[in-house]
N, C-alpha and C. Protein backbone atom coordinates (compact mmCIF):
# COMPACT_ATOMS: atom_id res chain seq x y z
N UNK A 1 39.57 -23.13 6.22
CA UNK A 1 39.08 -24.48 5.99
C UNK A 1 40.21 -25.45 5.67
N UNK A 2 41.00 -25.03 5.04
CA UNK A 2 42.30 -26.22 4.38
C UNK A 2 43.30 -25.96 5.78
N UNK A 3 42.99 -25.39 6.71
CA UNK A 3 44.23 -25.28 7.49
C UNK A 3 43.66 -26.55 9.04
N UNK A 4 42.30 -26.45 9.03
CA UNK A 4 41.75 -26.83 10.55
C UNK A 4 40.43 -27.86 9.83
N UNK A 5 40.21 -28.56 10.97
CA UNK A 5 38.97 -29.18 10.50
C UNK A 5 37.82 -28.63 9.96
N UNK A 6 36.40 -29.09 9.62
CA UNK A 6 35.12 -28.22 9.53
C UNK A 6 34.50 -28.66 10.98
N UNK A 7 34.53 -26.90 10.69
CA UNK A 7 33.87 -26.19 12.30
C UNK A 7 32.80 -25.33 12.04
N UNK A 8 31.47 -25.38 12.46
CA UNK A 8 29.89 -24.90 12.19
C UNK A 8 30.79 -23.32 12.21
N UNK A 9 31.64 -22.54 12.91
CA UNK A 9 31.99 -21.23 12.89
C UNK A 9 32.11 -20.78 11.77
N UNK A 10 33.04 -21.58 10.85
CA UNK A 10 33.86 -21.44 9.68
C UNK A 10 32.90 -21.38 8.45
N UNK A 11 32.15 -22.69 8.73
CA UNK A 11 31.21 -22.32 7.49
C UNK A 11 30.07 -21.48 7.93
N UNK A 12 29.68 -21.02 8.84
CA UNK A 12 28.65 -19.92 9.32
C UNK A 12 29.11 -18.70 8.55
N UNK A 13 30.71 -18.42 9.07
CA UNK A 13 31.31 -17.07 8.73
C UNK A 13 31.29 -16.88 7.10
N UNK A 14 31.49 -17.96 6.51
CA UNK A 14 31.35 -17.98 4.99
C UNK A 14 30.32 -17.81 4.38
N UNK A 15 29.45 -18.54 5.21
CA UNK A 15 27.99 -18.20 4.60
C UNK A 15 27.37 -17.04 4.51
N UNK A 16 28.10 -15.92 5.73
CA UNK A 16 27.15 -14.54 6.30
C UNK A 16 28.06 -14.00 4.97
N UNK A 17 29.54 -14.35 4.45
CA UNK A 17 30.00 -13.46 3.27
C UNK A 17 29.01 -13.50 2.75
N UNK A 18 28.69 -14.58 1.67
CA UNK A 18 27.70 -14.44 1.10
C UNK A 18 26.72 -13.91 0.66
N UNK A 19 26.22 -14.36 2.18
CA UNK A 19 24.67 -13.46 2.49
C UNK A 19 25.15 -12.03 2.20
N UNK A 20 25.87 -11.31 2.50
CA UNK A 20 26.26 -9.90 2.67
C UNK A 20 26.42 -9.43 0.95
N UNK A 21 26.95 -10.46 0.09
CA UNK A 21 26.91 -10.14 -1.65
C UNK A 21 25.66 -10.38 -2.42
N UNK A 22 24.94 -10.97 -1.24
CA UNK A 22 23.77 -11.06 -1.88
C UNK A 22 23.22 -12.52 -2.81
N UNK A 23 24.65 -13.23 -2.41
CA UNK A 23 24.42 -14.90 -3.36
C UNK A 23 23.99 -15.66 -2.44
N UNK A 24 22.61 -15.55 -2.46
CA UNK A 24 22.00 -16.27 -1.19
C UNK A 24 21.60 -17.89 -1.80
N UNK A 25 21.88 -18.43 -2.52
CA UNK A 25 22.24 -19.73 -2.77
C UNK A 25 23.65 -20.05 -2.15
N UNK A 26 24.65 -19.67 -2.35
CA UNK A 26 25.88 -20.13 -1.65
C UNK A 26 25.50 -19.98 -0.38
N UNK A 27 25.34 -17.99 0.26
CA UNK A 27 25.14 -18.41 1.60
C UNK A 27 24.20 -19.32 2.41
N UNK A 28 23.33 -20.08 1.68
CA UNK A 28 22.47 -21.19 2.19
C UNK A 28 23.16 -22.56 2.28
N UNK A 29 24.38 -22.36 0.59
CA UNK A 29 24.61 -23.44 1.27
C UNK A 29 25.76 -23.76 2.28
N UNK A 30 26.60 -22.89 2.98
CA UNK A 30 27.18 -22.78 3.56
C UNK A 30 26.26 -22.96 5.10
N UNK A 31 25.47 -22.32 5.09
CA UNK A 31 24.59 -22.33 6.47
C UNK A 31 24.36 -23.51 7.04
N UNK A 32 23.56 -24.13 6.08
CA UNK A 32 23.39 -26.26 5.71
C UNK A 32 24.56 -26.56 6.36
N UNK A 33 25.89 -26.74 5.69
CA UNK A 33 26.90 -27.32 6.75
C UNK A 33 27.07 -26.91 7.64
N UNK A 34 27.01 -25.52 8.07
CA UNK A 34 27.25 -25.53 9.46
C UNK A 34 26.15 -26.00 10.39
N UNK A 35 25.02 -25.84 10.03
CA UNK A 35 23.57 -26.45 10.64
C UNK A 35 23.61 -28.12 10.64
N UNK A 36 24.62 -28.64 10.00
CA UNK A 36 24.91 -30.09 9.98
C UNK A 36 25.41 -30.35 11.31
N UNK A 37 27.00 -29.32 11.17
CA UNK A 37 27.58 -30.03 12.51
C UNK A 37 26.96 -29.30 13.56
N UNK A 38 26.09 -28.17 13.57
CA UNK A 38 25.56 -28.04 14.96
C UNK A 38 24.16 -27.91 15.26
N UNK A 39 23.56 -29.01 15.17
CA UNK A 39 21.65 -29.20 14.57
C UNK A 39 21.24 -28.41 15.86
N UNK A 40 21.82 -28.28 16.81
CA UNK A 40 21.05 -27.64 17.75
C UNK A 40 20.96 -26.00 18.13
N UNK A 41 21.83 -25.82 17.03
CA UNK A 41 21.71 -24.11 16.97
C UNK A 41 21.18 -23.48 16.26
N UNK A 42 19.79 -23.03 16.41
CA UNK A 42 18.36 -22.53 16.15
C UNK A 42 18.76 -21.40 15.32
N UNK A 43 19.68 -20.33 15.86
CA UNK A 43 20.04 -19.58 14.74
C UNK A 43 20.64 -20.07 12.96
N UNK A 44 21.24 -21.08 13.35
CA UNK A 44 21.57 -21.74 11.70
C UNK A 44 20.69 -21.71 10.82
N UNK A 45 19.51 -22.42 11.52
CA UNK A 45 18.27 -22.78 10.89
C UNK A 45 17.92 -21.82 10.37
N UNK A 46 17.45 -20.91 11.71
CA UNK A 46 17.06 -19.14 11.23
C UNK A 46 17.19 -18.54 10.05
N UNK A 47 19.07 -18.48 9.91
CA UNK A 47 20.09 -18.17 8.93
C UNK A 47 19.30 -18.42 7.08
N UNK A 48 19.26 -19.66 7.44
CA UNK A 48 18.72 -20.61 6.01
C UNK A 48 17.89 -20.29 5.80
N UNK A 49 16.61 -20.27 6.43
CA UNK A 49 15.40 -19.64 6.51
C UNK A 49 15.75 -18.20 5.76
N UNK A 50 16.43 -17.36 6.49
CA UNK A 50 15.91 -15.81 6.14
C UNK A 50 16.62 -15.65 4.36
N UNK A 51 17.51 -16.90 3.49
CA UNK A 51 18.17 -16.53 2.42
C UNK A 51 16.80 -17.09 1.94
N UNK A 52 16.14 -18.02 2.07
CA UNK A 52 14.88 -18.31 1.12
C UNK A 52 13.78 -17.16 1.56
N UNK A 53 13.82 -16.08 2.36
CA UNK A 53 12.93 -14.91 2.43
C UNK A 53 13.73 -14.09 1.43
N UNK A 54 15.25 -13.57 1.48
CA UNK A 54 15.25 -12.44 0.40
C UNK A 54 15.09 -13.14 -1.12
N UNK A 55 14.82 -14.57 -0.79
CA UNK A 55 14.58 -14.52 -2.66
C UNK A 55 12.51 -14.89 -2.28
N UNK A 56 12.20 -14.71 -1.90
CA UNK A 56 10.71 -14.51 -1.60
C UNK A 56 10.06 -16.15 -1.88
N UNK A 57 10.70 -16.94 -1.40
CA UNK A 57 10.65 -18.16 -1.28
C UNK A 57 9.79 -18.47 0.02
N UNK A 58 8.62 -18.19 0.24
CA UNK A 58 8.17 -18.29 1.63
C UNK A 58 7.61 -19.53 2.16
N UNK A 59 7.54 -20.70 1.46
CA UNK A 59 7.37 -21.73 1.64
C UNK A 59 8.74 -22.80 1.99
N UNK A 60 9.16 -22.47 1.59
CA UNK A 60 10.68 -23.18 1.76
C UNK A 60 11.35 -22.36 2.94
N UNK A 61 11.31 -21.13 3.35
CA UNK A 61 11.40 -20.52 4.46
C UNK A 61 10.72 -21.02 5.72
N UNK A 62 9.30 -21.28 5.38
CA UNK A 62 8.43 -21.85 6.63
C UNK A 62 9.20 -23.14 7.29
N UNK A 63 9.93 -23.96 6.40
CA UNK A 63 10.41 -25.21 6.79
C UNK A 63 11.45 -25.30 7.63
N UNK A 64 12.47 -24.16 7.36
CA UNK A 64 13.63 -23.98 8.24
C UNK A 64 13.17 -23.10 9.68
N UNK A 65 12.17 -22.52 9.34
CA UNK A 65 11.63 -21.71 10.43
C UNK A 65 11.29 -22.65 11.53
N UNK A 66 10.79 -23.35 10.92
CA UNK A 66 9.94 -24.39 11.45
C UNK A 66 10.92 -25.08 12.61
N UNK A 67 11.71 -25.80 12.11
CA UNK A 67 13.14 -25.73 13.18
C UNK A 67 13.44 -25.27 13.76
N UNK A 68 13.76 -23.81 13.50
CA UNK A 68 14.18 -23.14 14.48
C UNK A 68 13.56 -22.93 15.47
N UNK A 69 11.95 -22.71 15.32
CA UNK A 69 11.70 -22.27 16.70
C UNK A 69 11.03 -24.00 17.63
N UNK A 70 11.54 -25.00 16.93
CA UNK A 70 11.13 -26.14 17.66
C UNK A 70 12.04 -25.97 18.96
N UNK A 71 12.94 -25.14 18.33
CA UNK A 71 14.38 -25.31 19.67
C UNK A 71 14.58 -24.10 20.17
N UNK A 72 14.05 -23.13 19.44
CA UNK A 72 13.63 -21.80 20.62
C UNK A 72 12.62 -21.20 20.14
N UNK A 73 11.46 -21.36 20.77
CA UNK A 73 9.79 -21.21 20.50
C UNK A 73 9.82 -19.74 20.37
N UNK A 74 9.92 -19.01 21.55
CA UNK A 74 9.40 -18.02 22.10
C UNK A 74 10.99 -16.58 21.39
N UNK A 75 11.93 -17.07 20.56
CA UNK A 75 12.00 -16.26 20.07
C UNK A 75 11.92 -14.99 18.96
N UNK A 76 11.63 -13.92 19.36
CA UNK A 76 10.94 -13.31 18.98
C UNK A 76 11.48 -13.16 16.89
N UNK A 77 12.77 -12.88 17.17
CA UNK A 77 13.31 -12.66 15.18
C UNK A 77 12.47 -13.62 14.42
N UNK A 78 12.18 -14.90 15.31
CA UNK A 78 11.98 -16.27 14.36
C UNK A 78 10.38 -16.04 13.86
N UNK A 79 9.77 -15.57 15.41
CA UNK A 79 8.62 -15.46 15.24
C UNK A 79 7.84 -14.32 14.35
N UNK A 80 8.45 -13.27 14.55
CA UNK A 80 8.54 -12.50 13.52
C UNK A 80 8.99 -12.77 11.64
N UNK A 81 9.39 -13.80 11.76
CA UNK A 81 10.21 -13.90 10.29
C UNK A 81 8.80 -15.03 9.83
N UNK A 82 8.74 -15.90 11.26
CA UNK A 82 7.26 -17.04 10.67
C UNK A 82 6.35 -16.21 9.85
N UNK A 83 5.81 -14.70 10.97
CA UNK A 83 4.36 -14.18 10.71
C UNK A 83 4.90 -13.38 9.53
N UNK A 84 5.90 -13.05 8.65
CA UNK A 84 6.13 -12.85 7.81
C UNK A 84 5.82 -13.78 6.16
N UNK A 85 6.21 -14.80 6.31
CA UNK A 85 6.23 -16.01 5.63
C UNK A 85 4.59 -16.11 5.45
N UNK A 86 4.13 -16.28 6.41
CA UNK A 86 2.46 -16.59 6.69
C UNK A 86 1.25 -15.65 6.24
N UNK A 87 2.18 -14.40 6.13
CA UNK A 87 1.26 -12.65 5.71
C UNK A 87 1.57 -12.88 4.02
N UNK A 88 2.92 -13.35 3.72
CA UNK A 88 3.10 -12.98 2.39
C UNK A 88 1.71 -13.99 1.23
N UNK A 89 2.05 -15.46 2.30
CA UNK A 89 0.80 -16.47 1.23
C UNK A 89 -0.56 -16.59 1.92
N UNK A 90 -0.53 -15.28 2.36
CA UNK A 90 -2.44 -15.02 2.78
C UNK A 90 -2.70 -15.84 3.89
N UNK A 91 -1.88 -16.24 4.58
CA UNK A 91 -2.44 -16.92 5.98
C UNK A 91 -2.24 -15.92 7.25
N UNK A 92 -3.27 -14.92 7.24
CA UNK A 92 -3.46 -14.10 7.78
C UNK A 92 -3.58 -14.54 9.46
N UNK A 93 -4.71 -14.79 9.76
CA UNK A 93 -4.96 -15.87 11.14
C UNK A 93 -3.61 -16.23 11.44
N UNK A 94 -2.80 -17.15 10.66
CA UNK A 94 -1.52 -17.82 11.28
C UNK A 94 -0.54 -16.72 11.40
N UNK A 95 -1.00 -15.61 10.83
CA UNK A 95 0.81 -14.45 10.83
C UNK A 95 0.30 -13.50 12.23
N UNK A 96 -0.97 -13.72 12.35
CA UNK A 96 -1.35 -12.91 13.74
C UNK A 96 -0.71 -13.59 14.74
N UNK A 97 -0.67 -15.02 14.89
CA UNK A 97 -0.51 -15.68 16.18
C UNK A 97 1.19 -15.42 16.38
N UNK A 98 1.82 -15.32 15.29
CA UNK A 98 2.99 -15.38 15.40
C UNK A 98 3.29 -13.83 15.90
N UNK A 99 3.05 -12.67 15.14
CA UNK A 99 3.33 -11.31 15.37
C UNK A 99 2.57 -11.00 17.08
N UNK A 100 1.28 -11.89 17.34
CA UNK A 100 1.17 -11.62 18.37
C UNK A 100 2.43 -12.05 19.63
N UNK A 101 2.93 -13.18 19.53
CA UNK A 101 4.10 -13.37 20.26
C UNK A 101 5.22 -12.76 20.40
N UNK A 102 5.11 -11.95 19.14
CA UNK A 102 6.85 -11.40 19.22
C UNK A 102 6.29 -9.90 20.45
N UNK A 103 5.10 -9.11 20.16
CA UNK A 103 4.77 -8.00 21.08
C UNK A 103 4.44 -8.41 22.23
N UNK A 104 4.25 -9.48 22.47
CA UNK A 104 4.03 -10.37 23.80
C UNK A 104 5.39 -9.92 24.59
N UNK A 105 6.17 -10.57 23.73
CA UNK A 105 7.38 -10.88 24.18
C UNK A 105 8.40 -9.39 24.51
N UNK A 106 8.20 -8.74 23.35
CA UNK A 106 9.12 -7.51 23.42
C UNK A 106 8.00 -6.13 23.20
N UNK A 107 7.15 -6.13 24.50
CA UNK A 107 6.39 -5.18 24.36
C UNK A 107 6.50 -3.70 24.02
N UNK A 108 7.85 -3.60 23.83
CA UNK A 108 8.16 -1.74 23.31
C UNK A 108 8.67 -1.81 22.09
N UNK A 109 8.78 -3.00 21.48
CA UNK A 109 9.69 -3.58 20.52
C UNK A 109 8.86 -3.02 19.18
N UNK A 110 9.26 -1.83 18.64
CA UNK A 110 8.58 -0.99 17.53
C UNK A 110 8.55 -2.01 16.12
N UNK A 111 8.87 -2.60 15.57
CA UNK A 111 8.71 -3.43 14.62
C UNK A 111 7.66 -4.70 14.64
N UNK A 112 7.57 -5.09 15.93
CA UNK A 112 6.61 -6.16 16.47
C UNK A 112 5.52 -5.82 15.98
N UNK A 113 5.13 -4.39 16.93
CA UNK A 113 3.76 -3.85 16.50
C UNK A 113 3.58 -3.95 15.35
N UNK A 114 4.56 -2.97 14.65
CA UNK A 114 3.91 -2.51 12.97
C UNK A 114 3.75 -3.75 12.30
N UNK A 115 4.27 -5.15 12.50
CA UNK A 115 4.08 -6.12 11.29
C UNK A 115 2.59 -6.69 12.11
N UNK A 116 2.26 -6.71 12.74
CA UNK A 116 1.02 -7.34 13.70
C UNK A 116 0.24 -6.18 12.95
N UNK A 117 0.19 -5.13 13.32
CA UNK A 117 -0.79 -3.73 12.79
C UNK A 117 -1.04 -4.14 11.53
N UNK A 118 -0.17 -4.05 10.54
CA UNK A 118 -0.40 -4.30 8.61
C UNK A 118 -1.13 -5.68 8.52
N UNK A 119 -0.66 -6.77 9.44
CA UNK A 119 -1.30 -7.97 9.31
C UNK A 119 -3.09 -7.71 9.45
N UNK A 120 -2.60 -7.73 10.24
CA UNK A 120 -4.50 -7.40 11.08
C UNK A 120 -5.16 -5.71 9.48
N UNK A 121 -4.50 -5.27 8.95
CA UNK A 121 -5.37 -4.39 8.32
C UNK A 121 -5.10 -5.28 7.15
N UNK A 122 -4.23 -5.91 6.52
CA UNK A 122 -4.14 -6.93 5.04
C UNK A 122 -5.25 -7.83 4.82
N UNK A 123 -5.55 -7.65 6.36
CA UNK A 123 -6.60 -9.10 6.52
C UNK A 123 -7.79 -8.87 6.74
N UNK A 124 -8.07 -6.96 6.63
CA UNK A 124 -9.23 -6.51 7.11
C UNK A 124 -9.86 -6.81 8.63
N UNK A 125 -9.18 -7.46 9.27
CA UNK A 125 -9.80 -7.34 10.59
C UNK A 125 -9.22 -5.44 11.23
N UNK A 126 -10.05 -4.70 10.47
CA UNK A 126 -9.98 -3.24 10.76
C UNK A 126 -9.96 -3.00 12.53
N UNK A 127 -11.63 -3.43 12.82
CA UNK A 127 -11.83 -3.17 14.34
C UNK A 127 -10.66 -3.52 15.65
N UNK A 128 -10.09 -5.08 15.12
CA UNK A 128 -8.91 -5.37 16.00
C UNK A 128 -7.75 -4.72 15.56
N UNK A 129 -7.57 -4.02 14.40
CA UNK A 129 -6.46 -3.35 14.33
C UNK A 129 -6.18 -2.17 14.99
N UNK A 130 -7.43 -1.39 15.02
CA UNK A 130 -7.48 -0.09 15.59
C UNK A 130 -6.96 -0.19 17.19
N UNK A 131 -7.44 -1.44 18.10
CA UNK A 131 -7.29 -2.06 19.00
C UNK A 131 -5.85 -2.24 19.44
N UNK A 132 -5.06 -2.61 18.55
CA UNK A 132 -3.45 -2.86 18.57
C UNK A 132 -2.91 -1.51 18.30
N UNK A 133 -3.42 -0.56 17.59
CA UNK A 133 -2.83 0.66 16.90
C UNK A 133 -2.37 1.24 18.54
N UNK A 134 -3.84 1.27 19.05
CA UNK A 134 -3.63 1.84 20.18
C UNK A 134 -2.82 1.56 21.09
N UNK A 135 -3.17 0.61 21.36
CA UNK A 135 -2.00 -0.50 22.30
C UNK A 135 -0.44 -0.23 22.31
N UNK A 136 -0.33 -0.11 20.88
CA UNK A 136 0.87 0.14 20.41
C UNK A 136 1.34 1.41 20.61
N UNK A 137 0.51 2.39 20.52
CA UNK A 137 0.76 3.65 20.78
C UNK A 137 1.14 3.64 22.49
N UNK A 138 0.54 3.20 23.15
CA UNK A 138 0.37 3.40 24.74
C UNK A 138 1.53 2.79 24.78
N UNK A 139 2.62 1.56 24.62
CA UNK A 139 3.59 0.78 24.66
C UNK A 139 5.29 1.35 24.46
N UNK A 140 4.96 2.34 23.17
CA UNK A 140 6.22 2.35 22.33
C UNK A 140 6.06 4.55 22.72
N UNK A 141 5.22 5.04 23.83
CA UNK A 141 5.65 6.14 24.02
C UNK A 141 4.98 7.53 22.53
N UNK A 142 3.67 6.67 22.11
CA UNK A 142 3.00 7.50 21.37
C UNK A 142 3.97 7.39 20.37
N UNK A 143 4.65 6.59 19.35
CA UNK A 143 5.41 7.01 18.07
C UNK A 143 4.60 7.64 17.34
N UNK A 144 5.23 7.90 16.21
CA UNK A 144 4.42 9.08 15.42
C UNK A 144 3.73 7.82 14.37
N UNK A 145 4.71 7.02 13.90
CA UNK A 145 4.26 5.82 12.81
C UNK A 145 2.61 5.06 13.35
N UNK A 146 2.44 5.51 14.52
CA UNK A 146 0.91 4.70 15.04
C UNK A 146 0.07 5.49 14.17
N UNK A 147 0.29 6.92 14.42
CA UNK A 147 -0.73 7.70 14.10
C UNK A 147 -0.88 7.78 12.60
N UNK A 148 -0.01 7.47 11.53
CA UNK A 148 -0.28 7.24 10.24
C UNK A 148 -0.93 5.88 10.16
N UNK A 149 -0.54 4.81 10.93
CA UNK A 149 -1.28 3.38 10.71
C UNK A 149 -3.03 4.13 11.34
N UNK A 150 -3.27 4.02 11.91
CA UNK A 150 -4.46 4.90 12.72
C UNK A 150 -5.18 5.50 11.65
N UNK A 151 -4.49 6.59 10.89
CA UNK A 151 -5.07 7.03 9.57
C UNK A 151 -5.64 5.51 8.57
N UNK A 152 -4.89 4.78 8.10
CA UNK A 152 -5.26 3.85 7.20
C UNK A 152 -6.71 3.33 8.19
N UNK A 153 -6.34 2.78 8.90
CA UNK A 153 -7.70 1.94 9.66
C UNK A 153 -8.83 2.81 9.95
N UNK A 154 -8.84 4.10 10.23
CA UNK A 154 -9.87 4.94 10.12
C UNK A 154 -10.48 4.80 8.98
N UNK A 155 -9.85 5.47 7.69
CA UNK A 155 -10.20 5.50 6.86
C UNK A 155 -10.86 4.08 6.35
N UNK A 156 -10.46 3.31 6.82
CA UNK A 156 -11.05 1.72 5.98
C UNK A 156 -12.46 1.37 7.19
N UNK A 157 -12.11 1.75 8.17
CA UNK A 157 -13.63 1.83 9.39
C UNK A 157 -14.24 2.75 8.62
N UNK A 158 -14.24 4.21 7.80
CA UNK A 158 -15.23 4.74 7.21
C UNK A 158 -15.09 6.08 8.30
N UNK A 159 -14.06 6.13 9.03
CA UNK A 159 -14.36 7.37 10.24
C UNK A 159 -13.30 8.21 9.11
N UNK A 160 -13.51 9.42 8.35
CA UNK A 160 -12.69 9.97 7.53
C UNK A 160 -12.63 11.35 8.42
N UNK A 161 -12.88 11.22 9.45
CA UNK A 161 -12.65 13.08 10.43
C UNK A 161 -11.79 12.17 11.35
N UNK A 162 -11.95 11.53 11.78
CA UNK A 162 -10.82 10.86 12.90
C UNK A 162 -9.63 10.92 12.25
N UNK A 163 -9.52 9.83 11.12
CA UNK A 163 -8.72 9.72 9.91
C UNK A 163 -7.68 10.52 9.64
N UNK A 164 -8.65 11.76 9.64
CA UNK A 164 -7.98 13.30 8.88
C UNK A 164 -7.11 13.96 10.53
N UNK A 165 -8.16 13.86 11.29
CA UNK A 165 -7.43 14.17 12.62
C UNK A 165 -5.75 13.16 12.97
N UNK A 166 -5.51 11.86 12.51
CA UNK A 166 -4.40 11.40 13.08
C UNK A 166 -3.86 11.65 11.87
N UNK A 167 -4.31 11.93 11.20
CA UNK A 167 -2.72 12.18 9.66
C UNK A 167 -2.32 13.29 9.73
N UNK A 168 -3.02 14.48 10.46
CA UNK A 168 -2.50 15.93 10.72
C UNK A 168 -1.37 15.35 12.04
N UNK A 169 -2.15 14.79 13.05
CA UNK A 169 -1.08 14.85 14.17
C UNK A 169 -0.01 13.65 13.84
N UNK A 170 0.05 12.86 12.88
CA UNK A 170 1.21 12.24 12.40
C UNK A 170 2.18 13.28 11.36
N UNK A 171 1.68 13.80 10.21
CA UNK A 171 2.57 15.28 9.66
C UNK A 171 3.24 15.78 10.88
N UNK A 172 2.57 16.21 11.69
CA UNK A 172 3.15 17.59 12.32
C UNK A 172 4.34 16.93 13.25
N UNK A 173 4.19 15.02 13.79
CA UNK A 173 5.18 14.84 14.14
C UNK A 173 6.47 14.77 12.98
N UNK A 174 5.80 13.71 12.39
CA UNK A 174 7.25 12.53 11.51
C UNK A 174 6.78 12.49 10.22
N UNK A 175 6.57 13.68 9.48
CA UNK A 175 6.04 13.69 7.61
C UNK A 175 6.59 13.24 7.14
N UNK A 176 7.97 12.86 7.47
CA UNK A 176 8.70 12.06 6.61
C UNK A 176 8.63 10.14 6.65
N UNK A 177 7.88 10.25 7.18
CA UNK A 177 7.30 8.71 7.70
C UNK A 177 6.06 8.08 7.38
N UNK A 178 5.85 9.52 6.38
CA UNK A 178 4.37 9.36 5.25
C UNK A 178 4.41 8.04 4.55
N UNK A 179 5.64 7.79 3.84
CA UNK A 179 5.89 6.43 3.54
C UNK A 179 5.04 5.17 3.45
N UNK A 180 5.17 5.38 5.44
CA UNK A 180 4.69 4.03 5.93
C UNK A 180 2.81 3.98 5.42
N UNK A 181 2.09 4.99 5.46
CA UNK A 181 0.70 4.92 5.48
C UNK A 181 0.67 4.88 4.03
N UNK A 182 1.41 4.93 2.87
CA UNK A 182 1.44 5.06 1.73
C UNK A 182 1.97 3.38 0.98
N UNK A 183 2.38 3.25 2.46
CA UNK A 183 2.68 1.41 1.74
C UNK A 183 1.58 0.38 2.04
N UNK A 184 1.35 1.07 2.94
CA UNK A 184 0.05 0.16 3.67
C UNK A 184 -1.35 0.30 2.77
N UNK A 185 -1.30 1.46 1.95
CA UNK A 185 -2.79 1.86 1.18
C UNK A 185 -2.35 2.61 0.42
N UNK A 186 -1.91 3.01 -0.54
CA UNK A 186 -1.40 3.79 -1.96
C UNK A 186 -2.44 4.34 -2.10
N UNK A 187 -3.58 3.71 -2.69
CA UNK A 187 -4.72 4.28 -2.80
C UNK A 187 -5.41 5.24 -2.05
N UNK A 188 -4.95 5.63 -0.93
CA UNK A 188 -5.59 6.59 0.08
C UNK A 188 -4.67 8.31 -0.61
N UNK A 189 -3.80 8.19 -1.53
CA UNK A 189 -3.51 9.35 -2.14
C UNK A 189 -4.27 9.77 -2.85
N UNK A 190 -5.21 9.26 -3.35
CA UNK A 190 -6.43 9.29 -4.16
C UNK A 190 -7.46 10.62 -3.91
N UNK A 191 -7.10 10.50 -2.12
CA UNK A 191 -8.42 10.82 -1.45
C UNK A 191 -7.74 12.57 -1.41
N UNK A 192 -9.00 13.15 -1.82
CA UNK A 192 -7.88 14.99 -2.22
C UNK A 192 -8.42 15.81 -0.68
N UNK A 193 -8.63 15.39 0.08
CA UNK A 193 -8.52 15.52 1.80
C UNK A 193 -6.93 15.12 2.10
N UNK A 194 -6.97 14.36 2.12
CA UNK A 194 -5.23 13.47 1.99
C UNK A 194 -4.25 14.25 1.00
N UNK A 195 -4.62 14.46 0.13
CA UNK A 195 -3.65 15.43 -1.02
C UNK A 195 -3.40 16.48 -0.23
N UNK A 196 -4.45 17.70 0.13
CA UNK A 196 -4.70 18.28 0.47
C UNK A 196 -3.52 18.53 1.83
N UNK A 197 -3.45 17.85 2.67
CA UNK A 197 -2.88 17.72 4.29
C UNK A 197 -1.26 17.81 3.74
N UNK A 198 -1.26 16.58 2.79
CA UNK A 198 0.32 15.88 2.07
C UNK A 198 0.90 17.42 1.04
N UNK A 199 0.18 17.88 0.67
CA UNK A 199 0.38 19.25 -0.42
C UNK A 199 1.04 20.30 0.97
N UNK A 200 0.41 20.53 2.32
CA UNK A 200 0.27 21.43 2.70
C UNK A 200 1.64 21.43 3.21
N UNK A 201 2.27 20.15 3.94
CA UNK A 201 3.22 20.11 4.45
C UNK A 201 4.58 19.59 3.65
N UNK A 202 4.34 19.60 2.41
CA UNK A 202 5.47 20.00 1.34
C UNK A 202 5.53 21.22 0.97
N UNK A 203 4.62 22.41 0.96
CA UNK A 203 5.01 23.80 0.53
C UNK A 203 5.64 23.62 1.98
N UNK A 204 5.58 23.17 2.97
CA UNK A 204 6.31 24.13 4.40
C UNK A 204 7.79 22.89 4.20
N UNK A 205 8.05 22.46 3.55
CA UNK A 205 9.06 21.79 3.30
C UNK A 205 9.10 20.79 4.45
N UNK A 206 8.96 20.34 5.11
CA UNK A 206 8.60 19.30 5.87
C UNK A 206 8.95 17.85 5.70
N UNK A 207 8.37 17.90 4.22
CA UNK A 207 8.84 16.30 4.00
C UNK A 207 9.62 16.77 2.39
């Protein structure tokens, strides 16, 4: 900076330090100037945006988002980071439209699905979730993570043998990916069918 003019590079590069220590006030405000001298680069915006997501600022996030995708609609990080923002303050409806675009867009794109999937079950629209589960499964080559989401939405449809059927064939793929159905519904450890499956494939060391 003391050697050359200010160049959107310079303070970009300073800002991602930042971001990387975790002082996401500096790296924001570093982002700001470089988003000064180059208003038309959608990623800047992005940038700013995603330091008011790790401090869970999701309203002040929506605003820079908001920018960004005025100047590139259809990309998918942004759109994804919107339906994020939109899931966290209960605007369920609005985080669908967004998560629906990003799987639009990057139909094998394994993260797309899963934030569209949790949306659609946060929001209880169960029946259309099961709908995407699948979808998703047929798309991304059967992952194993469908078949634990699959478990949650069964279980919340009330089908507890289907349920029990995709949490066996999710164990036997990826048990260690139990995780994911455990973030989505904690409460489904409750259920001693579920203990039961989760018990069986820790004596076989598995997970």
């Amino acid at each position: 900076m003391e050697l050359s003019r200010p160049e959107d590079v310079i303070y970009e590069a300073i800002g991602h330090c930042y971001d990387r220590m975790k002082n996401f006030a500096q790296a924001r405000f570093y982002y700001r100037k470089a988003s000064h001298l180059n208003q038309e680069d959608s990623k800047l915006h992005y940038k700013v945006a995603c330091t008011y997501v790790n401090e869970q600022q999701w309203t002040a996030a929506i605003k820079h988002l908001e920018t960004a995708l005025q100047i590139h609609r259809l990309q998918p990080e942004y759109n994804l980071a919107m339906g994020e923002c939109k899931m966290q303050l209960g605007q369920h409806k609005e985080a669908i439209q967004y998560f629906s675009q990003v799987v639009r867009n990057r139909p094998r794109n394994v993260a797309g699905w899963e934030a569209l999937i949790r949306c659609l079950y946060h929001g209880e629209f169960y029946e259309e979730a099961l709908e995407q589960v699948i979808a998703a499964g047929k798309m991304t080559d059967d992952k194993p993570v469908f078949s634990f989401y699959s478990t949650a939405i069964y279980f919340a449809l009330g089908k507890s043998k289907e349920a029990l059927l995709q949490l066996e064939k999710a164990m036997q793929k990826a048990p260690r990916l139990l995780k994911k159905l455990l973030d989505l519904n904690p409460a489904l450890l409750r259920n001693p069918l579920v203990v039961d499956i989760v018990a069986r494939y820790k004596r076989n060391r598995s997970i």
